[in-house]
C-alpha atoms as a PDB file:
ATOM      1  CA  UNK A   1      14.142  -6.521 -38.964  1.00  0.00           C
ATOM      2  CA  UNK A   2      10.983  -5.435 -40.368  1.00  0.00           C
ATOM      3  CA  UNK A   3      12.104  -1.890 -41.199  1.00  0.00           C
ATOM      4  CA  UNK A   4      15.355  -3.313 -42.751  1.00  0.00           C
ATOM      5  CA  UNK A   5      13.088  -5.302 -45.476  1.00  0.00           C
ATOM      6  CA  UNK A   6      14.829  -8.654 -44.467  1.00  0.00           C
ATOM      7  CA  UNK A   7      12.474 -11.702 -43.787  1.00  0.00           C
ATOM      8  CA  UNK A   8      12.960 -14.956 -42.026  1.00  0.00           C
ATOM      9  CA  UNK A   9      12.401 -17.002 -44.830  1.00  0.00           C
ATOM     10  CA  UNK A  10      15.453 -15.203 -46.875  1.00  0.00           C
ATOM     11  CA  UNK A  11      18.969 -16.699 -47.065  1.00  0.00           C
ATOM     12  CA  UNK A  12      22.416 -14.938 -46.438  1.00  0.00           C
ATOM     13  CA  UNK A  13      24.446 -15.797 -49.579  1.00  0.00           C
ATOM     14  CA  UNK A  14      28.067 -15.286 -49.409  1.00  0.00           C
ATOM     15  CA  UNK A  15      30.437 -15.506 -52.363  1.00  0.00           C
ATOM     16  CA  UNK A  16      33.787 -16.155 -52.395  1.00  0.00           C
ATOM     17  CA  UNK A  17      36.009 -16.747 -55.915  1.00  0.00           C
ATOM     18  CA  UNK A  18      33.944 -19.593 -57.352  1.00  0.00           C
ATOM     19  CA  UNK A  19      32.391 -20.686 -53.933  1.00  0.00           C
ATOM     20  CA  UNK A  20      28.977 -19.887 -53.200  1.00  0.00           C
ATOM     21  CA  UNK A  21      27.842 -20.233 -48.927  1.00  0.00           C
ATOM     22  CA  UNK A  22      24.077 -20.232 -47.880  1.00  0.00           C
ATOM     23  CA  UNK A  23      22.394 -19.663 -44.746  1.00  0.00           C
ATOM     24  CA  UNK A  24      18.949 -19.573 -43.631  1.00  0.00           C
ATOM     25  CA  UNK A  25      18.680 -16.107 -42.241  1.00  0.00           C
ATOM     26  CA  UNK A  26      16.065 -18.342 -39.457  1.00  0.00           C
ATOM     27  CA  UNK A  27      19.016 -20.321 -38.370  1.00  0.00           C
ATOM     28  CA  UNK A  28      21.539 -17.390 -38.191  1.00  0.00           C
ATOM     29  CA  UNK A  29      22.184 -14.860 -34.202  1.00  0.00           C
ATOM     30  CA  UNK A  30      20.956 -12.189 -35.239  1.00  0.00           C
ATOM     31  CA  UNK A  31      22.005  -8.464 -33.525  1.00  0.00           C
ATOM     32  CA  UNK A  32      21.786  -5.091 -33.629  1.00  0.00           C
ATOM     33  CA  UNK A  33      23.626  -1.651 -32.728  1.00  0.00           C
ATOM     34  CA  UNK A  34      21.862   1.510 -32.028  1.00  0.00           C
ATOM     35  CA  UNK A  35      23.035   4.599 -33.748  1.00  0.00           C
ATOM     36  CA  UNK A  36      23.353   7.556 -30.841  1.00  0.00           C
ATOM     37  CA  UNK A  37      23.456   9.981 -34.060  1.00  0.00           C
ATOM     38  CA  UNK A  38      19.917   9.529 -34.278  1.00  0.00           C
ATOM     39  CA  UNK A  39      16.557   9.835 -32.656  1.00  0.00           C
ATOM     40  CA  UNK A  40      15.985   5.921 -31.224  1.00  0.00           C
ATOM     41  CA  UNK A  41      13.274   4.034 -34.072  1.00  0.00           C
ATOM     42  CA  UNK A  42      13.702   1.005 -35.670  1.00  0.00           C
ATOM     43  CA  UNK A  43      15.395   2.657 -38.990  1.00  0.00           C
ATOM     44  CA  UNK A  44      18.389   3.802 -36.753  1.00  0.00           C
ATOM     45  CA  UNK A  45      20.419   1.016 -36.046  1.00  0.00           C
ATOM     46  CA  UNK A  46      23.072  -1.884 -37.337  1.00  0.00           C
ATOM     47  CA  UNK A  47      22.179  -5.336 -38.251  1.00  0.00           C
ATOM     48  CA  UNK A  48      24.675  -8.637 -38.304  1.00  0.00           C
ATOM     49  CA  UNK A  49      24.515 -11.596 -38.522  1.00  0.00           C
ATOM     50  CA  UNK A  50      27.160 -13.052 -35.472  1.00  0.00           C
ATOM     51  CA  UNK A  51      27.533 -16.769 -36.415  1.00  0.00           C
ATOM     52  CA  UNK A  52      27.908 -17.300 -40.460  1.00  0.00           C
ATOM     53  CA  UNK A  53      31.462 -16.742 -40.511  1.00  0.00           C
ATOM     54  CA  UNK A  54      31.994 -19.504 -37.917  1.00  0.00           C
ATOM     55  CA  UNK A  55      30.081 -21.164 -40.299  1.00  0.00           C
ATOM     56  CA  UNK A  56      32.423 -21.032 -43.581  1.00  0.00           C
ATOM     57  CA  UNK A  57      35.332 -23.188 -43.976  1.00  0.00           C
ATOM     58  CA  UNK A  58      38.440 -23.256 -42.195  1.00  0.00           C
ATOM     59  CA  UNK A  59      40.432 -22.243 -44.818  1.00  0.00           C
ATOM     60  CA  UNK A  60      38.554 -18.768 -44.972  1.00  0.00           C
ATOM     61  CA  UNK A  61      40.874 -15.864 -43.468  1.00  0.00           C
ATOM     62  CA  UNK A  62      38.576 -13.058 -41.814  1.00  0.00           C
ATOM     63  CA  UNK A  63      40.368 -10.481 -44.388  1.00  0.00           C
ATOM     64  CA  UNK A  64      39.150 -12.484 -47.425  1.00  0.00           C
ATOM     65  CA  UNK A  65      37.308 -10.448 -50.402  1.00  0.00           C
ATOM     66  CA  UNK A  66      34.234 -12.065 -49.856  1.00  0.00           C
ATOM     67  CA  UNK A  67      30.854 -10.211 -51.681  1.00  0.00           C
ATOM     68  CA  UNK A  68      27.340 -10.756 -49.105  1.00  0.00           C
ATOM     69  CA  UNK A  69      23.398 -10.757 -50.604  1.00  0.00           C
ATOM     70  CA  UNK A  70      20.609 -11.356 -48.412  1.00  0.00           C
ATOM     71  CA  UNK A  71      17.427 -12.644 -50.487  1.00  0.00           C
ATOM     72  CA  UNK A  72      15.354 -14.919 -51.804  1.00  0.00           C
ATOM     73  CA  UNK A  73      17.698 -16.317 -54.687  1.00  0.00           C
ATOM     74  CA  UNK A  74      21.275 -16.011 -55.234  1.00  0.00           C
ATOM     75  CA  UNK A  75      22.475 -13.321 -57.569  1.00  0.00           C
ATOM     76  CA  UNK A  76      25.568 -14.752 -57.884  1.00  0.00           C
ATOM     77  CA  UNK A  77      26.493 -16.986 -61.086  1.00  0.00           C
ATOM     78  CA  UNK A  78      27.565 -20.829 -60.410  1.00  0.00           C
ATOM     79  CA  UNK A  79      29.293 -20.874 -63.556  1.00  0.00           C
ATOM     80  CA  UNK A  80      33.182 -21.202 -63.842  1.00  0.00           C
ATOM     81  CA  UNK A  81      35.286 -18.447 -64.062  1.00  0.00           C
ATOM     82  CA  UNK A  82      37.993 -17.625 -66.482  1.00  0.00           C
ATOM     83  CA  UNK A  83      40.927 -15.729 -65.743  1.00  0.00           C
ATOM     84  CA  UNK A  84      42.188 -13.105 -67.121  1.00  0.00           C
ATOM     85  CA  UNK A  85      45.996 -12.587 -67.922  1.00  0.00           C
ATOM     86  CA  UNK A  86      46.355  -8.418 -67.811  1.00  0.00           C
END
């Protein structure tokens, strides 16, 4: 994961309407996928991360609008949100 610029000591934050999840990227199954476009290096493949959706609650659908950082520190604001009438 070197080439990819993510370290063991990050987290996986995932943000879904007014709920923030955090992983240890050190705890999560890592894999990746080798791109057969492309000479075979380090730079040319997939990452994921297998187990961090088993990982969010059971109320989560797989098709949910979720929005995924992986870093040091959350980008993502903890304050409420108000909604909008269009």
């Amino acid at each position: 994961m070197t080439a990819s610029g993510i370290f063991e000591t990050d987290n996986l934050f995932v943000y879904k309407y007014n709920k923030l999840y955090s992983f240890p990227i050190s705890k999560l199954e890592v894999f990746a996928i080798k791109s057969d476009c492309f000479p075979t290096d380090e730079t040319n493949y997939h990452f994921g991360f297998a187990s961090a959706l088993n990982q969010l609650p059971q109320d989560s659908a797989p098709n949910d609008t979720r929005f995924v950082y992986i870093g040091k520190k959350s980008p993502y604001s903890q304050q409420q949100l108000t909604l909008l009438n269009w």
